[in-house]
PDB file of N, CA and C in Angstrom:
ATOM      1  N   UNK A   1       0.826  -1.171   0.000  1.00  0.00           N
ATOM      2  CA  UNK A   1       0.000   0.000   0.000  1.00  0.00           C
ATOM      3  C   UNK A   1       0.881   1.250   0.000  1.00  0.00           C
ATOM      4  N   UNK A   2       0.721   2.190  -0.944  1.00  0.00           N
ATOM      5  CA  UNK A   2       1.423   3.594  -0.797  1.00  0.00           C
ATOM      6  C   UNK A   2       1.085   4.438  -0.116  1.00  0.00           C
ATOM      7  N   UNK A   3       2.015   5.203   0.473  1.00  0.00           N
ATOM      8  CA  UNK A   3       2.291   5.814   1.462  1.00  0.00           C
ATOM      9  C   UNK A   3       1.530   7.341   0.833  1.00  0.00           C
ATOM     10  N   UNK A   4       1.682   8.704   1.859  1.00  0.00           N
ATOM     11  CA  UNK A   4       1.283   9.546   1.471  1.00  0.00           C
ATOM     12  C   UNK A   4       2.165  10.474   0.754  1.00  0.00           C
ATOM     13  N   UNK A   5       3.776   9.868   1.142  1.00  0.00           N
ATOM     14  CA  UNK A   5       5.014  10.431   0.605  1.00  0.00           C
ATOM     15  C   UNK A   5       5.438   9.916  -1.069  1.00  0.00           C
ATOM     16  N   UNK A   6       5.049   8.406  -1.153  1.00  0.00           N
ATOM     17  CA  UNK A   6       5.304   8.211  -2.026  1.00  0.00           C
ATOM     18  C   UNK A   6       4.361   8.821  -3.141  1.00  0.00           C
ATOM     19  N   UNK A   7       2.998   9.236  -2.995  1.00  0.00           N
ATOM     20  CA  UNK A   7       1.975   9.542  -4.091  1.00  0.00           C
ATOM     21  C   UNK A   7       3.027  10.758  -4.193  1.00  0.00           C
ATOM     22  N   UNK A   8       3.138  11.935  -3.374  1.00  0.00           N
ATOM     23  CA  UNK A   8       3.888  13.059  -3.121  1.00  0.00           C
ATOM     24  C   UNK A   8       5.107  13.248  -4.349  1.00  0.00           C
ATOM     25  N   UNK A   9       5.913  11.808  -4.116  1.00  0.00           N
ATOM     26  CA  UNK A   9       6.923  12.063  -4.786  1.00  0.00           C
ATOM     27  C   UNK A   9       6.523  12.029  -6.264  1.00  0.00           C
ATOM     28  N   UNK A  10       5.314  10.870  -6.679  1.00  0.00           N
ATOM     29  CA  UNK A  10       5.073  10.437  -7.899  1.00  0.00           C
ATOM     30  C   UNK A  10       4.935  11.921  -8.440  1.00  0.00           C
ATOM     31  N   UNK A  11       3.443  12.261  -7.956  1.00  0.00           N
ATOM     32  CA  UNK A  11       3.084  13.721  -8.051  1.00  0.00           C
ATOM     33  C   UNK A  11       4.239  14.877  -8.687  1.00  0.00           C
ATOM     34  N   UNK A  12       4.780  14.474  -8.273  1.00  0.00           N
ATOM     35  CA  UNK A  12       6.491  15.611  -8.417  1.00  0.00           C
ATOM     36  C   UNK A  12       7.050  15.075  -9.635  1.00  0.00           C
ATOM     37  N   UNK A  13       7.300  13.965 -10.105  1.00  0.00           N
ATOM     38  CA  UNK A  13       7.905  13.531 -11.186  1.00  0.00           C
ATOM     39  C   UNK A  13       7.197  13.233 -12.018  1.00  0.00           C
ATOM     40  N   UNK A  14       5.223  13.446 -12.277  1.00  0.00           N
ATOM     41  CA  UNK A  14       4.674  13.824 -13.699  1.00  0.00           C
ATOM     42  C   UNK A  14       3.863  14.970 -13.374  1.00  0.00           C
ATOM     43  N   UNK A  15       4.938  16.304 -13.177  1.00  0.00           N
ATOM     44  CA  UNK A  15       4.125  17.642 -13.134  1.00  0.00           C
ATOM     45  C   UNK A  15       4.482  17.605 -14.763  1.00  0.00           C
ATOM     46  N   UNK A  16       3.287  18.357 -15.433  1.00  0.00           N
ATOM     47  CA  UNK A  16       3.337  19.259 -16.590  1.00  0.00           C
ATOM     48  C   UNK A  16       3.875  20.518 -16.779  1.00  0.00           C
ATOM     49  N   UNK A  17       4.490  21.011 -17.850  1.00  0.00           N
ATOM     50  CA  UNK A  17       4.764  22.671 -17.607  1.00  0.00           C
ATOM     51  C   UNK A  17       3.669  23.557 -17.963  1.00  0.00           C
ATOM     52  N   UNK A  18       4.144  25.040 -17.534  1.00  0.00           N
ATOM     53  CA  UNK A  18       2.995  25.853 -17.400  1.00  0.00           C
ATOM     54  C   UNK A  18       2.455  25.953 -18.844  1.00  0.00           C
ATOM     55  N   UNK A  19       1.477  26.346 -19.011  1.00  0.00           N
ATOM     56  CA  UNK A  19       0.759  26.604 -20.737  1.00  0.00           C
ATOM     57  C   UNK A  19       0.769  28.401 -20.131  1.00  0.00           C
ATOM     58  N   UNK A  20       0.634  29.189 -21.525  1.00  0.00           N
ATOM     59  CA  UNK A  20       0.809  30.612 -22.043  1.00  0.00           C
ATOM     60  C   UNK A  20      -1.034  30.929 -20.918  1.00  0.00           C
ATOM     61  N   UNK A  21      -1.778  29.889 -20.761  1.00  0.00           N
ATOM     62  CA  UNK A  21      -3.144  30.531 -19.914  1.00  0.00           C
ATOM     63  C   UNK A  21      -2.538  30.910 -18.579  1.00  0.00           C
ATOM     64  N   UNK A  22      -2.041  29.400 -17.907  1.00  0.00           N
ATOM     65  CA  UNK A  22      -1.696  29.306 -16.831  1.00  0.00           C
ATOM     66  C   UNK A  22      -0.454  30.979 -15.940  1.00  0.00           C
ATOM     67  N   UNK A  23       0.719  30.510 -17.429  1.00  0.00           N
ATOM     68  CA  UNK A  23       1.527  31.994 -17.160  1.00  0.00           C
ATOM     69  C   UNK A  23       0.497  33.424 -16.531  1.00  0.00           C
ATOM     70  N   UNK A  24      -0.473  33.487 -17.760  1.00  0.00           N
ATOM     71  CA  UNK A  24      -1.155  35.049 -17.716  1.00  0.00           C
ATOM     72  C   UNK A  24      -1.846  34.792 -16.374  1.00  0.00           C
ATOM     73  N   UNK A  25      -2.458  34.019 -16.131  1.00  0.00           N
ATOM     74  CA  UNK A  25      -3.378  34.046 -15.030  1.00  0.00           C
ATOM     75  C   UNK A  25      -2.133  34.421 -13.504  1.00  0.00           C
ATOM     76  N   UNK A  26      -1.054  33.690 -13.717  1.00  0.00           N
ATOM     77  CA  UNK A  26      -0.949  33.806 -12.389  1.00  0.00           C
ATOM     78  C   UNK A  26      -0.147  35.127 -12.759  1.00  0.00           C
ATOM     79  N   UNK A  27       0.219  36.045 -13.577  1.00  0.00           N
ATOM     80  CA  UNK A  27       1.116  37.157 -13.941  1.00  0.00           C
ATOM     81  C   UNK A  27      -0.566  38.157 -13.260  1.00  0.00           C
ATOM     82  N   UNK A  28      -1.422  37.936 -13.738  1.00  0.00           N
ATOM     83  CA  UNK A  28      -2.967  38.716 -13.157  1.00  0.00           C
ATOM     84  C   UNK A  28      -3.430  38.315 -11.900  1.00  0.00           C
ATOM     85  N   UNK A  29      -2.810  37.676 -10.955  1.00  0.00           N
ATOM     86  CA  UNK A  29      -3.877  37.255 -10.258  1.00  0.00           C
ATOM     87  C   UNK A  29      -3.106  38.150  -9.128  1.00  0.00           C
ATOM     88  N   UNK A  30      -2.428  38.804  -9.045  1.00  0.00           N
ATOM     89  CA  UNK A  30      -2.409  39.943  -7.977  1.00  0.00           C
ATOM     90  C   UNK A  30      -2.358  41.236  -8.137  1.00  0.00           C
ATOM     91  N   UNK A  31      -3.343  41.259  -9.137  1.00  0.00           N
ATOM     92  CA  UNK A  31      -3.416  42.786  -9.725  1.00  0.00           C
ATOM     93  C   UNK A  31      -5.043  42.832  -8.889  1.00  0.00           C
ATOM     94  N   UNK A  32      -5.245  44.549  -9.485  1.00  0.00           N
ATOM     95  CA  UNK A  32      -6.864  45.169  -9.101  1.00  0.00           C
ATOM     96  C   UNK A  32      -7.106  44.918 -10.454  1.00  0.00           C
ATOM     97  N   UNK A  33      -8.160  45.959 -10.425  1.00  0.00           N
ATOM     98  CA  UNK A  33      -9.175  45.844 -11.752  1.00  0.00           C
ATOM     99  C   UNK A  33      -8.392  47.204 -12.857  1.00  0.00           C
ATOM    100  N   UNK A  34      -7.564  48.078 -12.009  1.00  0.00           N
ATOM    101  CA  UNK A  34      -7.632  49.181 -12.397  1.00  0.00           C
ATOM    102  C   UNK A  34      -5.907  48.892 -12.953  1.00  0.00           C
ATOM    103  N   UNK A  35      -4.997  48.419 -12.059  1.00  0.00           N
ATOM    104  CA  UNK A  35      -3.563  48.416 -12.097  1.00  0.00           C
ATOM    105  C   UNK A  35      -2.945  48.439 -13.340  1.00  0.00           C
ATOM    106  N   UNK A  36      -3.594  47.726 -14.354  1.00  0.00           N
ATOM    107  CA  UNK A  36      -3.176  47.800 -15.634  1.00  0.00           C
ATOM    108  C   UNK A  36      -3.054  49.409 -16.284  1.00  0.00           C
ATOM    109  N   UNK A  37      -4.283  50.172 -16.029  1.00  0.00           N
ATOM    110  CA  UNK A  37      -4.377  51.087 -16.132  1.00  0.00           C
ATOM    111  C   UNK A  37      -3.767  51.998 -15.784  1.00  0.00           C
ATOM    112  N   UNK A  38      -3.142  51.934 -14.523  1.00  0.00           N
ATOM    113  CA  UNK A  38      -2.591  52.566 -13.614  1.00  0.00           C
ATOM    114  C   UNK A  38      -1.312  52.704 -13.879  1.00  0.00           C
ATOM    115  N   UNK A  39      -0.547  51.934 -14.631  1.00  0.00           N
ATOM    116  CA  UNK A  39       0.815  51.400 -14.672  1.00  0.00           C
ATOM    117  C   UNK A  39       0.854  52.227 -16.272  1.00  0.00           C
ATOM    118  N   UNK A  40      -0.356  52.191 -16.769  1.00  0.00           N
ATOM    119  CA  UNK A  40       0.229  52.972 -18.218  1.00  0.00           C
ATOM    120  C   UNK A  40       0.227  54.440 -18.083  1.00  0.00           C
ATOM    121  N   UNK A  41      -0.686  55.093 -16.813  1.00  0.00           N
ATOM    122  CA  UNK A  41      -0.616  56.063 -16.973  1.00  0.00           C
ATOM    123  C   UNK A  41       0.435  56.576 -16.441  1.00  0.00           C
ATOM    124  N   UNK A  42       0.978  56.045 -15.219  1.00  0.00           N
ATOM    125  CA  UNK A  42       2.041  56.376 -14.876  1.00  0.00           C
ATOM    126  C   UNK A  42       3.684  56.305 -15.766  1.00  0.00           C
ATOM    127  N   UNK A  43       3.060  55.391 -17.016  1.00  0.00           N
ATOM    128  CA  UNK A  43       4.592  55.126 -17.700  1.00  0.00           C
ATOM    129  C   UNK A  43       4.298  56.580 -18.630  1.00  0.00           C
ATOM    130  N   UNK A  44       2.725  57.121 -18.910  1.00  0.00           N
ATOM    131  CA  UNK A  44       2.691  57.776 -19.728  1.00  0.00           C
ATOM    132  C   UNK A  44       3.295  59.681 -19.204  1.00  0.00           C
ATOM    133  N   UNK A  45       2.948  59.779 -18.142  1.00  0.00           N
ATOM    134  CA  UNK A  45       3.616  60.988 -16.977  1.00  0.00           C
ATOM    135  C   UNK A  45       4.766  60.855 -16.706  1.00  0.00           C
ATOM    136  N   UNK A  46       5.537  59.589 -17.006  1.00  0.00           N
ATOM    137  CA  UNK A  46       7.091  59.432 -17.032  1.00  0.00           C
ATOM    138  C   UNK A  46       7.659  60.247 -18.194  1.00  0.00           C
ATOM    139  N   UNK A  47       6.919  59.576 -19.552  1.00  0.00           N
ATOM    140  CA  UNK A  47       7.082  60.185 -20.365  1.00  0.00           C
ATOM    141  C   UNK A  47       7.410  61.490 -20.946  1.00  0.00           C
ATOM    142  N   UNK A  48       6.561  61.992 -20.714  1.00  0.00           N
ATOM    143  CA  UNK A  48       5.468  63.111 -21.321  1.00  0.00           C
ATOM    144  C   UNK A  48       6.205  64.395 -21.462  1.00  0.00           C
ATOM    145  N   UNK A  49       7.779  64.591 -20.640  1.00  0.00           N
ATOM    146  CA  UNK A  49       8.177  65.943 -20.321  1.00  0.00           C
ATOM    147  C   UNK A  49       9.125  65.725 -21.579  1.00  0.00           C
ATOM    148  N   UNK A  50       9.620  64.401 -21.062  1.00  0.00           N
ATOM    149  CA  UNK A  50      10.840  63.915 -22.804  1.00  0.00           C
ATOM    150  C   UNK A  50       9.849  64.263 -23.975  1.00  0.00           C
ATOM    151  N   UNK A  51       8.821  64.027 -24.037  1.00  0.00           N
ATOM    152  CA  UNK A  51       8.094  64.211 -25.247  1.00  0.00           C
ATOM    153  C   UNK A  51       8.131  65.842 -25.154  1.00  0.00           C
ATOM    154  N   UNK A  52       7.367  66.602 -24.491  1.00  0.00           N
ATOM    155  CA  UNK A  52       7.258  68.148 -24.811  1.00  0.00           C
ATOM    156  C   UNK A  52       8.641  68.398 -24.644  1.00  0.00           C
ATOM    157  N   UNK A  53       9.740  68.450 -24.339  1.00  0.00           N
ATOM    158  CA  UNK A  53      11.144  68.882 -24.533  1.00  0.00           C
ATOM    159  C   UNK A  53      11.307  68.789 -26.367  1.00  0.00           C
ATOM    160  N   UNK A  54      11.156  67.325 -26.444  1.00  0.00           N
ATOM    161  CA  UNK A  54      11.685  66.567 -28.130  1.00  0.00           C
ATOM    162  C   UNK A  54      10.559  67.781 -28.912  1.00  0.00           C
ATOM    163  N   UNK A  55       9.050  68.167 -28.845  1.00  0.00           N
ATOM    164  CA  UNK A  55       8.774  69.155 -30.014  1.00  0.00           C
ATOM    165  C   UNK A  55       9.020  70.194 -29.298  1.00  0.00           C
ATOM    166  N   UNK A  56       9.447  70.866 -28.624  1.00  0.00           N
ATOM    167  CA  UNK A  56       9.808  72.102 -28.002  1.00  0.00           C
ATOM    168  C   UNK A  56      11.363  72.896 -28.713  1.00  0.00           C
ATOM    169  N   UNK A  57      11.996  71.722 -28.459  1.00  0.00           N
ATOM    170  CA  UNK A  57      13.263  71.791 -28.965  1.00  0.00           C
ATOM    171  C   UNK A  57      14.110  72.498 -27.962  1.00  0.00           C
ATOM    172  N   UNK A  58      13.805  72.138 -26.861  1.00  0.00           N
ATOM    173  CA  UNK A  58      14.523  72.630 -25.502  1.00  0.00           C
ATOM    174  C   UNK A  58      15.720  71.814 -25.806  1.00  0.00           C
ATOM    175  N   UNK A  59      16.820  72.702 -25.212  1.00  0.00           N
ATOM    176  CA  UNK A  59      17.989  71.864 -24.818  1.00  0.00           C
ATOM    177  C   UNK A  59      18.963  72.665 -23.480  1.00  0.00           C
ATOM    178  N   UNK A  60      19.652  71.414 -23.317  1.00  0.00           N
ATOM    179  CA  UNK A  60      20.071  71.809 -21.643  1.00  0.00           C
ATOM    180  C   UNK A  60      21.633  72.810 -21.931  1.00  0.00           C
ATOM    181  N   UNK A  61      21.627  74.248 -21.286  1.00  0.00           N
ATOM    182  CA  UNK A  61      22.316  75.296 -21.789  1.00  0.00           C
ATOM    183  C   UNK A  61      23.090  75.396 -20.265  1.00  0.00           C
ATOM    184  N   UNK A  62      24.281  75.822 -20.517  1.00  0.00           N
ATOM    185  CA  UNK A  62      25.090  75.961 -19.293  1.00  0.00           C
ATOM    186  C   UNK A  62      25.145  77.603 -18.790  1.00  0.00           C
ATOM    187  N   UNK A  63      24.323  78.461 -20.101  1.00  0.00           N
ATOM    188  CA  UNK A  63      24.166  79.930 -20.038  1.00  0.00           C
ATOM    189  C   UNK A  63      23.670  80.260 -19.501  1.00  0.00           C
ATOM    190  N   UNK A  64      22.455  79.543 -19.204  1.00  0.00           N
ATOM    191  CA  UNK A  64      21.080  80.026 -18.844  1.00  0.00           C
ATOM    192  C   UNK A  64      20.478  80.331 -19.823  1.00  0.00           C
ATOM    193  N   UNK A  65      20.915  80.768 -20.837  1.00  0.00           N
ATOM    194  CA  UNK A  65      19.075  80.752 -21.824  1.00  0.00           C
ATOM    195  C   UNK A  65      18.266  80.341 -22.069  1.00  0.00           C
ATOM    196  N   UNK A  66      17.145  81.411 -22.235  1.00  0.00           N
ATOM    197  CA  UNK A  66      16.196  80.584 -22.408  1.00  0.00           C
ATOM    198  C   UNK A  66      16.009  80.416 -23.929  1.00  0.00           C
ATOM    199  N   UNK A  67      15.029  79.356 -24.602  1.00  0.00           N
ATOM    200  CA  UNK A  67      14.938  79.033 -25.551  1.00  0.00           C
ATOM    201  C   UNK A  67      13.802  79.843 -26.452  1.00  0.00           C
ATOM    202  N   UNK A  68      14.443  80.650 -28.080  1.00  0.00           N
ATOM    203  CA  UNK A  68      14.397  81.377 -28.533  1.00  0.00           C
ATOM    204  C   UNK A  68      12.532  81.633 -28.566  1.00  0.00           C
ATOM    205  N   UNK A  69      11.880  80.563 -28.504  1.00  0.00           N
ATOM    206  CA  UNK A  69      10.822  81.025 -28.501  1.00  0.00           C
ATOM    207  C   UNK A  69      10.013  81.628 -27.191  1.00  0.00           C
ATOM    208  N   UNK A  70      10.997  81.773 -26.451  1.00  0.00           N
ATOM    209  CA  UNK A  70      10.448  82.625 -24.845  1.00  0.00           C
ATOM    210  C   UNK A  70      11.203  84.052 -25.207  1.00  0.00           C
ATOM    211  N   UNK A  71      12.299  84.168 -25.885  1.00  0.00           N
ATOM    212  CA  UNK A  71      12.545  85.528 -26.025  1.00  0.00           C
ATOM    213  C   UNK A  71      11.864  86.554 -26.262  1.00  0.00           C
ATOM    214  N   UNK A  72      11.720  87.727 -25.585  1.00  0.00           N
ATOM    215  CA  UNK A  72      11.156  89.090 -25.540  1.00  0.00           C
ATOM    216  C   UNK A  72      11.692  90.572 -26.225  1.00  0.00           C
ATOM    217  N   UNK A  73      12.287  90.608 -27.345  1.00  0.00           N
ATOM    218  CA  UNK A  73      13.002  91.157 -27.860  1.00  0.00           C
ATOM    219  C   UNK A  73      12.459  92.556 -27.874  1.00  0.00           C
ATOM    220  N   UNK A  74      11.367  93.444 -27.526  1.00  0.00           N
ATOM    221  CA  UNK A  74      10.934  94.793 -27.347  1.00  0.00           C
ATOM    222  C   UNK A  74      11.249  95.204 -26.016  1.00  0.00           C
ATOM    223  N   UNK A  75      10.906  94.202 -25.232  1.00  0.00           N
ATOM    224  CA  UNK A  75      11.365  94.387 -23.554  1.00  0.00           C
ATOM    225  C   UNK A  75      12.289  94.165 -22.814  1.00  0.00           C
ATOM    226  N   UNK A  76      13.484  93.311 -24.068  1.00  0.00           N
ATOM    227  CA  UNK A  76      14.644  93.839 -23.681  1.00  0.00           C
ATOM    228  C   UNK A  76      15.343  94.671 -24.471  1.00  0.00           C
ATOM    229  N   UNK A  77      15.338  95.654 -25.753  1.00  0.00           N
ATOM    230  CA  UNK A  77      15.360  97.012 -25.809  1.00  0.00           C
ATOM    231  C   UNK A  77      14.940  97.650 -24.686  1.00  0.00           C
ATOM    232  N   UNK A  78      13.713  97.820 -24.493  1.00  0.00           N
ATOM    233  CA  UNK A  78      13.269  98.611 -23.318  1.00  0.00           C
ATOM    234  C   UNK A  78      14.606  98.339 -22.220  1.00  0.00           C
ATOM    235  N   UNK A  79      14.730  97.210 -21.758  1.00  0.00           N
ATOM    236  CA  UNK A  79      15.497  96.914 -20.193  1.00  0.00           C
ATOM    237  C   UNK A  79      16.977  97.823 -20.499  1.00  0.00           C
ATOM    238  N   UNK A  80      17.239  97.745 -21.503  1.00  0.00           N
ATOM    239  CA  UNK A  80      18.921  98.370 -21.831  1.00  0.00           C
ATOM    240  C   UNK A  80      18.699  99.533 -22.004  1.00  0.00           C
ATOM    241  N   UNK A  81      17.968 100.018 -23.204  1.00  0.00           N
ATOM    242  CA  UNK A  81      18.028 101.402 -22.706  1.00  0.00           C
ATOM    243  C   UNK A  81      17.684 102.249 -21.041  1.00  0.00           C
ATOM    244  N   UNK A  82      16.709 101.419 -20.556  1.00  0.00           N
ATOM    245  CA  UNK A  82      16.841 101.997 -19.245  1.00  0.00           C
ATOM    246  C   UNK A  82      18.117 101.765 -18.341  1.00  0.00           C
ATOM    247  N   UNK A  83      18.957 100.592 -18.501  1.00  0.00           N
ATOM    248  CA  UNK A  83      19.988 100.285 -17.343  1.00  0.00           C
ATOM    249  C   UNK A  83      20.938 101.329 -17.928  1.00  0.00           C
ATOM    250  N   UNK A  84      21.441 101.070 -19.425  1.00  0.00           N
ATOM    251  CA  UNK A  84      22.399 102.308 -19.770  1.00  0.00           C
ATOM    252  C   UNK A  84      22.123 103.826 -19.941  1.00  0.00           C
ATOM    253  N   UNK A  85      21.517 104.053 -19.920  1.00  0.00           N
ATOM    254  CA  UNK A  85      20.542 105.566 -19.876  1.00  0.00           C
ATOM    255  C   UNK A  85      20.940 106.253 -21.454  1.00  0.00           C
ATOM    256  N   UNK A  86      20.552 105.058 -22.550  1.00  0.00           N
ATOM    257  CA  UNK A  86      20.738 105.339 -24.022  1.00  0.00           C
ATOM    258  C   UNK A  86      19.497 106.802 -24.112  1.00  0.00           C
ATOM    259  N   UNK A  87      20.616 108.284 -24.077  1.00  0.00           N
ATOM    260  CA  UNK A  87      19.949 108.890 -24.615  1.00  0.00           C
ATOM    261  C   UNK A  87      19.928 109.182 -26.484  1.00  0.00           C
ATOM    262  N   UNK A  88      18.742 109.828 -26.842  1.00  0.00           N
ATOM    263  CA  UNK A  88      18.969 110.693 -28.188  1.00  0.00           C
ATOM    264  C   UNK A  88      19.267 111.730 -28.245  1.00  0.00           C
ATOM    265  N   UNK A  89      19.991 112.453 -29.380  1.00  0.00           N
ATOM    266  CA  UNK A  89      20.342 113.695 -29.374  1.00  0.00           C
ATOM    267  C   UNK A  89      19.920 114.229 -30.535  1.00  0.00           C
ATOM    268  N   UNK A  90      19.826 115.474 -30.882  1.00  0.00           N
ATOM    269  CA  UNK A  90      18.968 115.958 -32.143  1.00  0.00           C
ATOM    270  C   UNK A  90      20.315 117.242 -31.876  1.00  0.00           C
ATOM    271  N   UNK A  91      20.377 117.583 -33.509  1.00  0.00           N
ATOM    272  CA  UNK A  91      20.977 118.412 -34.219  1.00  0.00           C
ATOM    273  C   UNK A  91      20.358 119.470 -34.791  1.00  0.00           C
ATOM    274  N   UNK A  92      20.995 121.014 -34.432  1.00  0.00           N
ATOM    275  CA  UNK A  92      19.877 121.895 -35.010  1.00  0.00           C
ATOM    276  C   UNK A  92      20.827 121.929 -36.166  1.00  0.00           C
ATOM    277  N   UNK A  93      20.066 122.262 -37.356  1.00  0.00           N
ATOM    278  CA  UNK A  93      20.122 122.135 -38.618  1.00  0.00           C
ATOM    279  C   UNK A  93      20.523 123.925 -39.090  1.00  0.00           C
ATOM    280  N   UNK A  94      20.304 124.594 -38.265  1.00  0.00           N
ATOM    281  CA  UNK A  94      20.611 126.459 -38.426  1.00  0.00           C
ATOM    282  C   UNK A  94      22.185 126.230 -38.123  1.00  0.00           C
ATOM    283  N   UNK A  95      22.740 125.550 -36.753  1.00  0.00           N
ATOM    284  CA  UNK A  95      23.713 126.146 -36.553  1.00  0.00           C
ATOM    285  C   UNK A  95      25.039 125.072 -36.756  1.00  0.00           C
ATOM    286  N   UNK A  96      24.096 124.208 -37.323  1.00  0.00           N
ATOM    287  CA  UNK A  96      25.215 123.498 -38.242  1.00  0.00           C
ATOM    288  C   UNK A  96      25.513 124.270 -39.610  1.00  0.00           C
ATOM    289  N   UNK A  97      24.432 124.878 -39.921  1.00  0.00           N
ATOM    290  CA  UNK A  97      24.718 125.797 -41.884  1.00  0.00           C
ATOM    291  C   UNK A  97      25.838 126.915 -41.217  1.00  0.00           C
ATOM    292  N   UNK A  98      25.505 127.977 -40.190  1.00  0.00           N
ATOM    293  CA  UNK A  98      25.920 128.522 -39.594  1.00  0.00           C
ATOM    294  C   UNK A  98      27.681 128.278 -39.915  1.00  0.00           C
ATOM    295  N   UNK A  99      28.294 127.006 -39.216  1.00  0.00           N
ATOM    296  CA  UNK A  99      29.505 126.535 -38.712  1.00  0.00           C
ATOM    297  C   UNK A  99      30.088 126.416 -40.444  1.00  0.00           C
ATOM    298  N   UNK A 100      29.326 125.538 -41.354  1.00  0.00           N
ATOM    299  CA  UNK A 100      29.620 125.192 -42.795  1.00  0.00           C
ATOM    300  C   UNK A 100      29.791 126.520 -43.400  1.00  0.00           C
ATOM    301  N   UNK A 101      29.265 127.643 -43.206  1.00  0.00           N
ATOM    302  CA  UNK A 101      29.323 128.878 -44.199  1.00  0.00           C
ATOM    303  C   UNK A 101      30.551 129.730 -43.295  1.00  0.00           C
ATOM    304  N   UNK A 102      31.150 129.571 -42.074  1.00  0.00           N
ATOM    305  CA  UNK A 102      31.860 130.184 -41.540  1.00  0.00           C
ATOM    306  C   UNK A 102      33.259 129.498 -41.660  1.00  0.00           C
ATOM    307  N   UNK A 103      33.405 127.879 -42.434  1.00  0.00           N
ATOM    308  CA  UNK A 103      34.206 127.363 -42.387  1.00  0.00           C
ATOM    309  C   UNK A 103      34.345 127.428 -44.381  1.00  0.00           C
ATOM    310  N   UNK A 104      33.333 127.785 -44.754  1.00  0.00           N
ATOM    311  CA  UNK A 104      34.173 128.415 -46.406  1.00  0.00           C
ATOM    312  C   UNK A 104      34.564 129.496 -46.464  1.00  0.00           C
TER     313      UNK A 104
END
């Protein structure tokens, strides 16, 4: 009469291997309902900054600049002429003829 060890051992020496159902099921069977979901969105927010950088066309600058389409090019005229105090000067046109007819 066989023992409970020996069925045990038989048992052990005609296991089958897993089939492609068996794999998925136990790869799912400690998930939620949602996790699948969950896992793409999170790969997709991993993503997403590499993606807006790649059409942005950002790149990493040791200058600090910023990238040409943030440039403000009226408001920084404005900023320079105010830090350097770029004045204008106007020329009177009398006493320049003046200087020309006194110098023929």
């Amino acid at each position: 009469m066989p023992t409970d060890i020996e069925d045990e051992i038989n048992d052990e020496k005609n296991l089958k291997p897993l089939d492609e159902h068996d794999i998925a099921l136990l790869k799912t069977s400690g998930l939620g309902p949602y996790s699948i979901n969950i896992k793409e969105a999170e790969k997709d927010v991993k993503d997403k900054p590499k993606r807006i950088n790649d059409l942005c066309g950002i790149k990493e600058s040791d200058t600090g600049l910023a990238a040409p389409s943030q440039w403000v090019l009226d408001e920084d005229d404005i900023a320079i002429l105010k830090a350097y105090g770029v004045r204008s000067y106007s020329i009177s046109i009398k006493k320049a003829e003046k200087d020309v007819k006194d110098m023929a």
